[in-house]
Protein backbone atom coordinates (compact mmCIF):
# COMPACT_ATOMS: atom_id res chain seq x y z
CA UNK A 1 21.79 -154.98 117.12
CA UNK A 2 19.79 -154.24 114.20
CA UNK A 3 20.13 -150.19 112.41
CA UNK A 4 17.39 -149.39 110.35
CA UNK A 5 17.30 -146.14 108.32
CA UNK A 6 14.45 -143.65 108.78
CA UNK A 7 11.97 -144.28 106.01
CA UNK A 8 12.68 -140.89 104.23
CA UNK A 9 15.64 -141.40 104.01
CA UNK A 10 15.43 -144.85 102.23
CA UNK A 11 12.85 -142.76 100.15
CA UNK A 12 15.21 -139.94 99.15
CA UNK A 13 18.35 -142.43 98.51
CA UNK A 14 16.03 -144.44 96.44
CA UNK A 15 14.65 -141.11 94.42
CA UNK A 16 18.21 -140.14 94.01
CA UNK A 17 19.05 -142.81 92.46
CA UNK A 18 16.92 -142.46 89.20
CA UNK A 19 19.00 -138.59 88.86
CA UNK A 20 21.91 -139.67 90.07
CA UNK A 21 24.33 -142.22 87.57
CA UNK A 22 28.17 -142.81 88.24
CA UNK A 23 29.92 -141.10 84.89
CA UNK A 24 33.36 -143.14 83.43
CA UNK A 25 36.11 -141.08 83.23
CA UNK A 26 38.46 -141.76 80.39
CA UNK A 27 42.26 -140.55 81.25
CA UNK A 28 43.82 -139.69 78.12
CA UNK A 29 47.74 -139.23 77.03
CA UNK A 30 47.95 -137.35 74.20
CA UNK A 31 50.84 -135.30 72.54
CA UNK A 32 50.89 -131.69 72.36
CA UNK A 33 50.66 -131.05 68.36
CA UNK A 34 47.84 -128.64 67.06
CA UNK A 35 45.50 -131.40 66.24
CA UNK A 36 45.79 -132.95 69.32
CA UNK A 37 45.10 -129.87 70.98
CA UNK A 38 41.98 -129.14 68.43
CA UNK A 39 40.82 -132.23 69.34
CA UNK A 40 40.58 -131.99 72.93
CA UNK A 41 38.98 -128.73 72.50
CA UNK A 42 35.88 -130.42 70.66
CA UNK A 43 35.53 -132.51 73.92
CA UNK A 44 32.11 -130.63 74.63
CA UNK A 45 31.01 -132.38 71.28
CA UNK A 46 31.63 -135.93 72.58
CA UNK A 47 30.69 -135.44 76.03
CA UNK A 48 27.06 -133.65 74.99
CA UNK A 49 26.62 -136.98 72.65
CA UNK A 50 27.82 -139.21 75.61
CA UNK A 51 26.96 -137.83 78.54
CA UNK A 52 27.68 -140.45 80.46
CA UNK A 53 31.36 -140.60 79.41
CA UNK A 54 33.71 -137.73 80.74
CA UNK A 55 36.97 -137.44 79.20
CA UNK A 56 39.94 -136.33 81.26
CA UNK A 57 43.29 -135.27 79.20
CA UNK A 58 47.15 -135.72 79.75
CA UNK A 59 49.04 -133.48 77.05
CA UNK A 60 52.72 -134.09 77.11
CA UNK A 61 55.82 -132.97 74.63
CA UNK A 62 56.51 -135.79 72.24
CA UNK A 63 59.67 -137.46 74.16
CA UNK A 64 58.29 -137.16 77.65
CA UNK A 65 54.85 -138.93 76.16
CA UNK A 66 56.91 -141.96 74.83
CA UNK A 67 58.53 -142.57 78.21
CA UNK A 68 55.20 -142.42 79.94
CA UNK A 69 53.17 -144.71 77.97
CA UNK A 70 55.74 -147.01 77.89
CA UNK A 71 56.37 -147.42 80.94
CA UNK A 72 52.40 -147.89 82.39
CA UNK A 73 51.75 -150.07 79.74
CA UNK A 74 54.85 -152.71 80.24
CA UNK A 75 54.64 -152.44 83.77
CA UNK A 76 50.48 -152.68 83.24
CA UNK A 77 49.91 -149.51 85.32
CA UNK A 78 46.90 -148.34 84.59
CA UNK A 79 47.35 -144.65 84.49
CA UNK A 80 45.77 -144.13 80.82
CA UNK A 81 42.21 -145.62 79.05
CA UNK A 82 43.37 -144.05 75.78
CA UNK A 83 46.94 -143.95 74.56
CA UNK A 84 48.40 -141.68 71.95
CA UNK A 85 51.01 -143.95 70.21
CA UNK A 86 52.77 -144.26 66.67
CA UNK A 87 53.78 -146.31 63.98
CA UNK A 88 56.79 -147.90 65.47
CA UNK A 89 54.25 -149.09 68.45
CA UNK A 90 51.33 -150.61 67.58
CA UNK A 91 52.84 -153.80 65.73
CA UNK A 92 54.92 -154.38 68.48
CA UNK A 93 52.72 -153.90 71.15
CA UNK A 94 50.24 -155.68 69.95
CA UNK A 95 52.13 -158.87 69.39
CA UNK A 96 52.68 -158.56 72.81
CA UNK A 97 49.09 -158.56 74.00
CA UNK A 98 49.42 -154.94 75.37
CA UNK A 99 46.43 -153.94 72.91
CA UNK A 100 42.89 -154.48 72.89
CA UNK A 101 42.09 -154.70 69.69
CA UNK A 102 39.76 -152.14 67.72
CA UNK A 103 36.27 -152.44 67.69
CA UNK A 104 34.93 -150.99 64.25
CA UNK A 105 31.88 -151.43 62.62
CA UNK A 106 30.05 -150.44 58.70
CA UNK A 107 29.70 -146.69 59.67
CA UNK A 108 33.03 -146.21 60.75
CA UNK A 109 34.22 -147.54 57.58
CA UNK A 110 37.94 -149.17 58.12
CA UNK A 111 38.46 -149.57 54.26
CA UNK A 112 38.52 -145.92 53.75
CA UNK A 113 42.00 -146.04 55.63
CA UNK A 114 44.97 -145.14 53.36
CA UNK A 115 45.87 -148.94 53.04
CA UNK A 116 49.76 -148.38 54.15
CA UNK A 117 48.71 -146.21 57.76
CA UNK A 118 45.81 -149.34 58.21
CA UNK A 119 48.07 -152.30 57.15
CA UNK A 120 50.92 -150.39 59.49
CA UNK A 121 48.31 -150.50 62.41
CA UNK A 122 46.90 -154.62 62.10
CA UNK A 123 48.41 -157.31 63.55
CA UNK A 124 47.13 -160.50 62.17
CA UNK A 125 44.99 -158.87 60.16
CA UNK A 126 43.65 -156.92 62.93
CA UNK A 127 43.35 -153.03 63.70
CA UNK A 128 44.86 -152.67 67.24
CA UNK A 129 44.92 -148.77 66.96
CA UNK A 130 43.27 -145.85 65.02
CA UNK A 131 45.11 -143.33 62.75
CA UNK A 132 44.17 -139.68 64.44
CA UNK A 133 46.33 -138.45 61.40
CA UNK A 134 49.25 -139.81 59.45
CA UNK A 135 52.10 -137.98 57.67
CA UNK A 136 54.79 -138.74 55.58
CA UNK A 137 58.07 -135.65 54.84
CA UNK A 138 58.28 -133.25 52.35
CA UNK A 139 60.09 -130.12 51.52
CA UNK A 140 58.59 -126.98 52.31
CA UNK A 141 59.94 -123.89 51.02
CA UNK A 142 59.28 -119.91 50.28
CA UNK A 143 58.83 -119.97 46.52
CA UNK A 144 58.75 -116.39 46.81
CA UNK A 145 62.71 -116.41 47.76
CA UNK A 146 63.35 -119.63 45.45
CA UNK A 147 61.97 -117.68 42.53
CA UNK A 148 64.23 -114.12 43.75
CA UNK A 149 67.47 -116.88 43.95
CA UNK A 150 66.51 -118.53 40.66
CA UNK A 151 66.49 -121.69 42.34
CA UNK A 152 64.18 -124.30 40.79
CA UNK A 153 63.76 -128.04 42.51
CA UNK A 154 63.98 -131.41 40.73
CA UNK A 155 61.28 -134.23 40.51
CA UNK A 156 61.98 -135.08 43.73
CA UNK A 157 64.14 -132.78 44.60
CA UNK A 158 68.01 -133.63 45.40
CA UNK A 159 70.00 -132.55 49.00
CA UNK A 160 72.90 -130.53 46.81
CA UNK A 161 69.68 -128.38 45.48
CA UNK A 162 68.47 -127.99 49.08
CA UNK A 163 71.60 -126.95 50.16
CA UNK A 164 72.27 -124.85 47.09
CA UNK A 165 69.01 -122.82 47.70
CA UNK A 166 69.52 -123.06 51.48
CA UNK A 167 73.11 -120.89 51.06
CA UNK A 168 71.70 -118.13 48.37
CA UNK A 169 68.48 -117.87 51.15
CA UNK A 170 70.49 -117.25 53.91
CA UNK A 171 69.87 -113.75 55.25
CA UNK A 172 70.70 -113.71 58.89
CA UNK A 173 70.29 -109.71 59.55
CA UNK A 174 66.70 -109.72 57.56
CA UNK A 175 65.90 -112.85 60.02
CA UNK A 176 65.59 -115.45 57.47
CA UNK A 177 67.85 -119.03 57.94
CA UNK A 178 68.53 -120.71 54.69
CA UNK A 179 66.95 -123.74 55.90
CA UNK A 180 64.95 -125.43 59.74
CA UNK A 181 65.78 -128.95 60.61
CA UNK A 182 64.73 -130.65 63.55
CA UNK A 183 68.11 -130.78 65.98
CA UNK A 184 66.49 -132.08 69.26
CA UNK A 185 67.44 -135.15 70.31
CA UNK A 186 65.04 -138.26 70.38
CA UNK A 187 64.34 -141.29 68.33
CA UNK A 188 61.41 -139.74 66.73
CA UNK A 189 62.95 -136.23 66.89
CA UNK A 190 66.56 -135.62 65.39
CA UNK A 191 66.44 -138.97 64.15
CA UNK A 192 63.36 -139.36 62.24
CA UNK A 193 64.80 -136.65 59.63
CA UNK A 194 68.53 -138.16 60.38
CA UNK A 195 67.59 -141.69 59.12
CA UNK A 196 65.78 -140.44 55.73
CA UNK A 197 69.01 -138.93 55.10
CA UNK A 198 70.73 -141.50 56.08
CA UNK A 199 68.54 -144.09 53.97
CA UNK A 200 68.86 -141.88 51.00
CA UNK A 201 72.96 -141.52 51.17
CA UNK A 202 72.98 -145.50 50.65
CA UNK A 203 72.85 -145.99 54.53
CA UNK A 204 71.06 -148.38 56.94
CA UNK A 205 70.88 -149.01 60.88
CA UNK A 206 71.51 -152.72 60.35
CA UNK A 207 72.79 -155.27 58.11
CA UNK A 208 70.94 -158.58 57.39
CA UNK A 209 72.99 -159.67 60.18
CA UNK A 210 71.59 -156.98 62.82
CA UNK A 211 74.96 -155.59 63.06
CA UNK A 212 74.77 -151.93 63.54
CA UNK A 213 76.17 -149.42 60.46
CA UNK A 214 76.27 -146.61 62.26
CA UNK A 215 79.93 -146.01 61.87
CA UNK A 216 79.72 -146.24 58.44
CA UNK A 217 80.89 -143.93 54.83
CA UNK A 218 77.02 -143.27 54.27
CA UNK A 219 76.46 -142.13 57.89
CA UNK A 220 79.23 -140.21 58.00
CA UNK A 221 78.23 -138.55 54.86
CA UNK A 222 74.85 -137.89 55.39
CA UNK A 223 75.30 -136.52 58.99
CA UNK A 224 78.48 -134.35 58.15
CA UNK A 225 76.45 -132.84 55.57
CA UNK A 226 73.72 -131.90 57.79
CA UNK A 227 76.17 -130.84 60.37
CA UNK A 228 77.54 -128.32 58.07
CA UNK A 229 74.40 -127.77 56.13
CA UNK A 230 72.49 -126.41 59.53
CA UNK A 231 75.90 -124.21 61.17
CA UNK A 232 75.77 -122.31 57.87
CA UNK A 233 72.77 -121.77 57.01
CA UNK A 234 70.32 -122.93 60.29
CA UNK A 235 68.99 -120.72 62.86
CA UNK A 236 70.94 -120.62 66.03
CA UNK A 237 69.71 -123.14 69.03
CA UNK A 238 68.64 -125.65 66.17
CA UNK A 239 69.67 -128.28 68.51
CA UNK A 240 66.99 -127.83 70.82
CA UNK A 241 64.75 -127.20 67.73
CA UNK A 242 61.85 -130.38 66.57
CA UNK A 243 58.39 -129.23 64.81
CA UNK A 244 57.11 -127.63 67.05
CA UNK A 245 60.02 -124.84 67.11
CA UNK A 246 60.36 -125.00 63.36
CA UNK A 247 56.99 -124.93 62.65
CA UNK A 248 57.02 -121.41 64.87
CA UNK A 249 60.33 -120.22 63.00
CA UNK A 250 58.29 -120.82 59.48
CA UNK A 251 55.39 -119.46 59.90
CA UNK A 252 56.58 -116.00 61.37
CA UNK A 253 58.50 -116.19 58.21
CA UNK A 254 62.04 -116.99 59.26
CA UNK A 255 62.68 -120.37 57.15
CA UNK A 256 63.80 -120.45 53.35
CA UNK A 257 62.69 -124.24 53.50
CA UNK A 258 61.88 -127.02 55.77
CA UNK A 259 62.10 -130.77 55.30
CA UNK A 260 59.64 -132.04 58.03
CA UNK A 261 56.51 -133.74 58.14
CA UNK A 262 53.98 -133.10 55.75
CA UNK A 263 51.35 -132.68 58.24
CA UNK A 264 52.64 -129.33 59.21
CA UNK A 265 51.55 -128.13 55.10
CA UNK A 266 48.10 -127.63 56.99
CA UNK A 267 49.88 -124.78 59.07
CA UNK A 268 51.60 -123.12 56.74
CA UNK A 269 49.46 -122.71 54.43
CA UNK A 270 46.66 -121.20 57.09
CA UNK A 271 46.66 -117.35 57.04
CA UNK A 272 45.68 -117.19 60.43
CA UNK A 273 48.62 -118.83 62.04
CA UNK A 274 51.19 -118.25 58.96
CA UNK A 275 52.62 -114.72 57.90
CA UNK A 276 53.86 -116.97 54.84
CA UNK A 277 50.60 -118.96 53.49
CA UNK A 278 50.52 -117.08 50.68
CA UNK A 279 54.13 -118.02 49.36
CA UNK A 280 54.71 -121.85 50.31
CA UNK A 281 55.38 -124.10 47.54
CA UNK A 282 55.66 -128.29 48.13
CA UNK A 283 58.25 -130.86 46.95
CA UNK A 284 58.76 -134.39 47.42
CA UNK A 285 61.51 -135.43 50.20
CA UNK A 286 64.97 -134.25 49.10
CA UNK A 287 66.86 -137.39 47.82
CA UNK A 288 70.68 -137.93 47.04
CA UNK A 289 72.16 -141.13 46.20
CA UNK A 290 69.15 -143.19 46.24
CA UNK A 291 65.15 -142.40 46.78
CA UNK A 292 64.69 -145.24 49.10
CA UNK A 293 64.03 -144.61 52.23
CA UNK A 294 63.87 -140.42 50.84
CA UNK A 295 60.83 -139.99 53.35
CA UNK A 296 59.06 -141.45 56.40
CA UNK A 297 55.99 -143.01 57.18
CA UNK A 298 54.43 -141.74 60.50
CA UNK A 299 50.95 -142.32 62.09
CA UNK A 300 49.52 -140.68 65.74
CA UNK A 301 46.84 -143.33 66.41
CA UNK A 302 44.58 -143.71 69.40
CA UNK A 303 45.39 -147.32 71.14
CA UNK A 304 43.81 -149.10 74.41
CA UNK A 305 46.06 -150.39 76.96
CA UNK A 306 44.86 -153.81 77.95
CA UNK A 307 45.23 -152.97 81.65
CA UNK A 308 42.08 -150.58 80.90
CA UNK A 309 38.81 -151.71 83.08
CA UNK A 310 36.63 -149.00 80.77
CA UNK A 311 36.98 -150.74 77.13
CA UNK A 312 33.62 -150.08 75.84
CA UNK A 313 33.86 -146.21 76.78
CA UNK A 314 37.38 -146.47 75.07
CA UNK A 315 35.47 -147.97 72.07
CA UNK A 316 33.53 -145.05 71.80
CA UNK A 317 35.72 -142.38 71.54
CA UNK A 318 38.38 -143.88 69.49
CA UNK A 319 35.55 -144.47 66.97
CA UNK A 320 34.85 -140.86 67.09
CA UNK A 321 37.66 -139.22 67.08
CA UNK A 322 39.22 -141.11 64.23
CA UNK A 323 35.88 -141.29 61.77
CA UNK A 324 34.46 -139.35 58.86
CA UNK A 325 32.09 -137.84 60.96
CA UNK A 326 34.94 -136.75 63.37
CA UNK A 327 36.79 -134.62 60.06
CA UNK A 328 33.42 -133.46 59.07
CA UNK A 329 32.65 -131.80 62.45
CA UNK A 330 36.28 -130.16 62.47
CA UNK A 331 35.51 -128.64 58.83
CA UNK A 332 32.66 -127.61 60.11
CA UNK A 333 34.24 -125.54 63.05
CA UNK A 334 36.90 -124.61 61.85
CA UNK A 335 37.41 -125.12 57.94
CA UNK A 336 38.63 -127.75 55.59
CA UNK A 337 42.11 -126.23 55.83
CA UNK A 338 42.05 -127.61 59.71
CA UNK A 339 41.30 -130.83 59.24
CA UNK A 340 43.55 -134.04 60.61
CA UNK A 341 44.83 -135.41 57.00
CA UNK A 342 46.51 -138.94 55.99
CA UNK A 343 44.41 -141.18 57.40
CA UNK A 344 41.55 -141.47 54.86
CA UNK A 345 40.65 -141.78 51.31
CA UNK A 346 37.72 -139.90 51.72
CA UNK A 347 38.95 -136.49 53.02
CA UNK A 348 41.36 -136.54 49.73
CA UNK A 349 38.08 -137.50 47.64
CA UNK A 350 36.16 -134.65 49.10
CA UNK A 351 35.91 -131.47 47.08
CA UNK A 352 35.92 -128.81 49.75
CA UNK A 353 39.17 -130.44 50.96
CA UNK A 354 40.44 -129.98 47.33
CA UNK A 355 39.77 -126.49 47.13
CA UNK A 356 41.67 -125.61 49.90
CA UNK A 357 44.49 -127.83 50.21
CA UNK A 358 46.84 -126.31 48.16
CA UNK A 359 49.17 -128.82 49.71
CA UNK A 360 47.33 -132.34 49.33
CA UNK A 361 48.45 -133.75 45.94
CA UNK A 362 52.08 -133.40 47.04
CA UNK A 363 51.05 -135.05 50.58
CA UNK A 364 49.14 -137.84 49.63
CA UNK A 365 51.98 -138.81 47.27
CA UNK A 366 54.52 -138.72 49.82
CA UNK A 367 52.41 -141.00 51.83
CA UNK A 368 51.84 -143.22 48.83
CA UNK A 369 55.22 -143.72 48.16
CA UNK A 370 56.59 -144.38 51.67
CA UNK A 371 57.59 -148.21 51.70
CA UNK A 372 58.06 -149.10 55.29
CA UNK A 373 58.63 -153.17 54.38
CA UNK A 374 62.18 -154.42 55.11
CA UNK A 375 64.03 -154.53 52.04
CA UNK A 376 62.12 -151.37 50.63
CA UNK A 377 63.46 -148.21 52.84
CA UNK A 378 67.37 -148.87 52.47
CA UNK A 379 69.81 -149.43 49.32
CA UNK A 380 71.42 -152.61 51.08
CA UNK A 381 69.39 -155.64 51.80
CA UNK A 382 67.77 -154.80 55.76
CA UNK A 383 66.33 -157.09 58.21
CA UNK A 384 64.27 -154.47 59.98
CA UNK A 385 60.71 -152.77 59.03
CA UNK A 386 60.07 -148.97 59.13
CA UNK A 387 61.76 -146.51 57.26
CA UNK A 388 62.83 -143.54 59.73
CA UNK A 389 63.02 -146.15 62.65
CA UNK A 390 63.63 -149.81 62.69
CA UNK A 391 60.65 -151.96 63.96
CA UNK A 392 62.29 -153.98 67.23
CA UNK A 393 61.74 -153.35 70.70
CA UNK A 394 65.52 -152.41 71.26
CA UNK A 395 65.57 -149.26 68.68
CA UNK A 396 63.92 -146.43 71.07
CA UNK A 397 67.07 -147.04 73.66
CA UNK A 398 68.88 -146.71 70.38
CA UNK A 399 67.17 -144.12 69.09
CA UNK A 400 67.42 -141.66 71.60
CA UNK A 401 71.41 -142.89 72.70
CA UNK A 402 72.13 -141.72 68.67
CA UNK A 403 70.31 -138.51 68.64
CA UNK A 404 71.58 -137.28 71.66
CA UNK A 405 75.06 -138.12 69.60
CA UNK A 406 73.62 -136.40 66.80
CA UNK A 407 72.35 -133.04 68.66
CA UNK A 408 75.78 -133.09 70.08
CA UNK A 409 77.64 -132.69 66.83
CA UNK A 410 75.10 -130.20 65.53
CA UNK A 411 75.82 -127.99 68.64
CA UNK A 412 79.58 -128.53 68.05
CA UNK A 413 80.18 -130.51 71.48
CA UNK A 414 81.96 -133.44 69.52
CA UNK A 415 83.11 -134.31 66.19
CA UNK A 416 81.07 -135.73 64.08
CA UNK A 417 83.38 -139.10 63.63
CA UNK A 418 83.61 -139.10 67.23
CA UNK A 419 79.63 -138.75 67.74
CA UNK A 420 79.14 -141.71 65.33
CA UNK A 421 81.77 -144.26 66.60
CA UNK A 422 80.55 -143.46 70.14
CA UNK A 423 76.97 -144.38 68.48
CA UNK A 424 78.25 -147.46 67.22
CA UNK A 425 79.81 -148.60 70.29
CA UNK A 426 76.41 -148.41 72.16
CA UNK A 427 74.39 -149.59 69.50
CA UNK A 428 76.54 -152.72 69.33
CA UNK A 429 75.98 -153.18 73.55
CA UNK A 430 72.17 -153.17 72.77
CA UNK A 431 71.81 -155.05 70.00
CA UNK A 432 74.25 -157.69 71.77
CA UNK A 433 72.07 -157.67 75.05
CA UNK A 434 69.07 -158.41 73.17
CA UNK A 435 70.37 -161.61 71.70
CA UNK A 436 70.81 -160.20 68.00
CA UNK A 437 74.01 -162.10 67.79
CA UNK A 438 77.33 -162.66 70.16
């Protein structure tokens, strides 16, 4: 038998429908670092300017985003429109077809990408994720404390002066730690500082033969320095310790010096979240055998799964959260001083940048003279890309495996020899499953 609706109620569906229009949600993952956070906080910006576009956000720590992203987009889950991924991702992924690519047109203005952070992001000559803001590491210090210790840094700076300024700093009872070094275990925690220092004691993850070096004399150098380096003169609980806890520890004033990414200049330097801005001075990455390798190369870009059924909406806030116009609004709210840096020419070009960026000169050079090709980022001959990472699929396992090694010797649970030949030993099961040789 045949319903039919009343006729005013076809009439008020009908009316509705002209009000009445079915918003796309984007889900987000994002890590929880102050830009990030700025950025969702400008939602209301976006939103008023697409209205038909409502964004939705997933803020985790730095490891726990890795695992989650990961996972959804090799299993093709779904979960996220808009992925916050890095440097060691987006080549690989997107070789794998896990990546739409990036749709970008004259006004967003690719070329004014730093060329390394865009060249870093392209596969085939294609962008397959947008730099939110790139980085490369410096060393940070009090030059008010440097100048009472008489301590002056070389052209780049070498470790033995670090450490030399980090023992004369330390002032425990005062609450002020020689130096802060990240401690926390994860592939792009502990071990994105680790393997600079690694890199720059003549060390490398892998011979041209992909056999791991863990257990090596420049390993075992460069961590049993640190090791040593951070129980003298670190604050205590630096194992647990990555930016975000050293950035905290600095700017209440309780670091002589910090080699860490040079993003975090921006935070120091701010008088309204620093007690220090006033006193911070900027060196290149500390260097001691060699300057290859001396500092990383990192990006946070904005990447779409391809298991994502809202593209186009995707498309639309990628572009505007990673454009001119994007930086511009943020100096607008909030001041040149808060604006995401290292992605493009133009917010190094700009004047009002210049004025109060005390910090930019040394932080575009660092970027400038990261080298993340293989051959460039270790003393030895390398088979692998990156500089604080090695670009294969198999190194996050790795990664983390060594750092959790690593964080273990800093706390004083196991030797540092024994830490490193346990870190061999897995390295070489890894390495061995993937096919790297028998």
């Amino acid at each position: 038998m045949k319903r039919f609706a009343p006729a005013c109620l076809v009439l008020v569906l009908a009316t509705a429908g002209f009000d009445v229009h079915a918003d796309t949600e984007l889900v987000i993952a994002t890590v929880n670092n102050g830009h990030m956070i700025e950025m969702q906080k400008l939602t209301p910006f976006f939103e008023k300017a697409n209205p038909e576009i409502k964004l939705k956000w997933v803020t985790l720590e730095e490891g726990t985003l890795r695992q989650r992203v990961t996972t959804d987009i090799a299993t093709k889950g779904g979960q996220f429109d808009v992925m916050t991924i890095g440097l060691y991702e987006a080549p690989i992924w997107s070789k794998k077809g896990w990546l739409k690519p990036i749709a970008t047109d004259a006004a967003y203005d690719a070329d004014d990408l730093l060329p390394a952070i865009r060249n870093g992001l392209s596969y085939q000559g294609q962008l397959y994720a947008a730099p939110f803001y790139a980085e490369s590491s410096m060393l940070m210090y009090r030059k008010d404390l440097a100048d009472k210790a008489g301590v002056k840094f070389s052209d780049p700076p070498t470790w033995t002066e670090v450490k030399d300024f980090a023992t004369k700093a330390n002032d425990p009872k005062a609450g002020v730690y020689g130096i802060c070094l990240r401690g926390k275990p994860g592939w792009g925690d502990n071990m994105a500082l680790l393997t600079t220092l690694v890199n720059t004691n003549g060390g490398q993850w892998f011979d041209m033969a992909w056999k791991p070096q863990i257990d090596t004399q420049p390993w075992k150098d460069a961590i049993g320095f640190y090791v040593d380096l951070m129980k003298k003169n670190g604050p205590p609980g630096a194992s647990a310790n990555s930016f975000n806890e050293n950035l905290a520890l600095f700017n209440e004033g309780k670091c002589a010096q910090w080699v860490d990414a040079t993003i975090a200049a921006s935070f120091i330097s701010d008088p309204k979240q620093s007690k220090v801005a006033d006193k911070v001075a900027y060196a290149q990455a500390p260097v001691a055998v060699t300057p290859k390798g001396a500092n990383w190369l990192w990006s946070w870009n904005l990447a779409i799964p391809a298991s994502s059924s809202k593209g186009e909406a995707a498309q639309k806030f990628i572009r505007w959260a990673t454009s001119k116009d994007y930086i511009n609004l943020v100096a607008r709210e909030h001041g040149w001083r808060a604006v995401p840096t290292g992605t493009r020419k133009s917010t190094y070009a700009n004047p009002e940048f210049q004025k109060v960026a005390g910090f930019a000169a040394a932080e575009k050079r660092s970027i400038d003279a990261a080298n993340p090709n293989a051959g460039e980022n270790t003393l030895l001959p390398s088979p692998y890309a990156g500089v604080q990472y090695a670009a294969i699929p198999e190194f996050q396992a790795i990664g983390v495996a060594v750092g959790q090694q690593m964080s273990a010797a800093l706390a004083g649970k196991v030797p540092v020899e024994q830490a490193l030949k346990t870190s061999q030993a897995m390295a070489e099961r890894e390495m061995k499953k993937g096919g790297y040789y028998k």
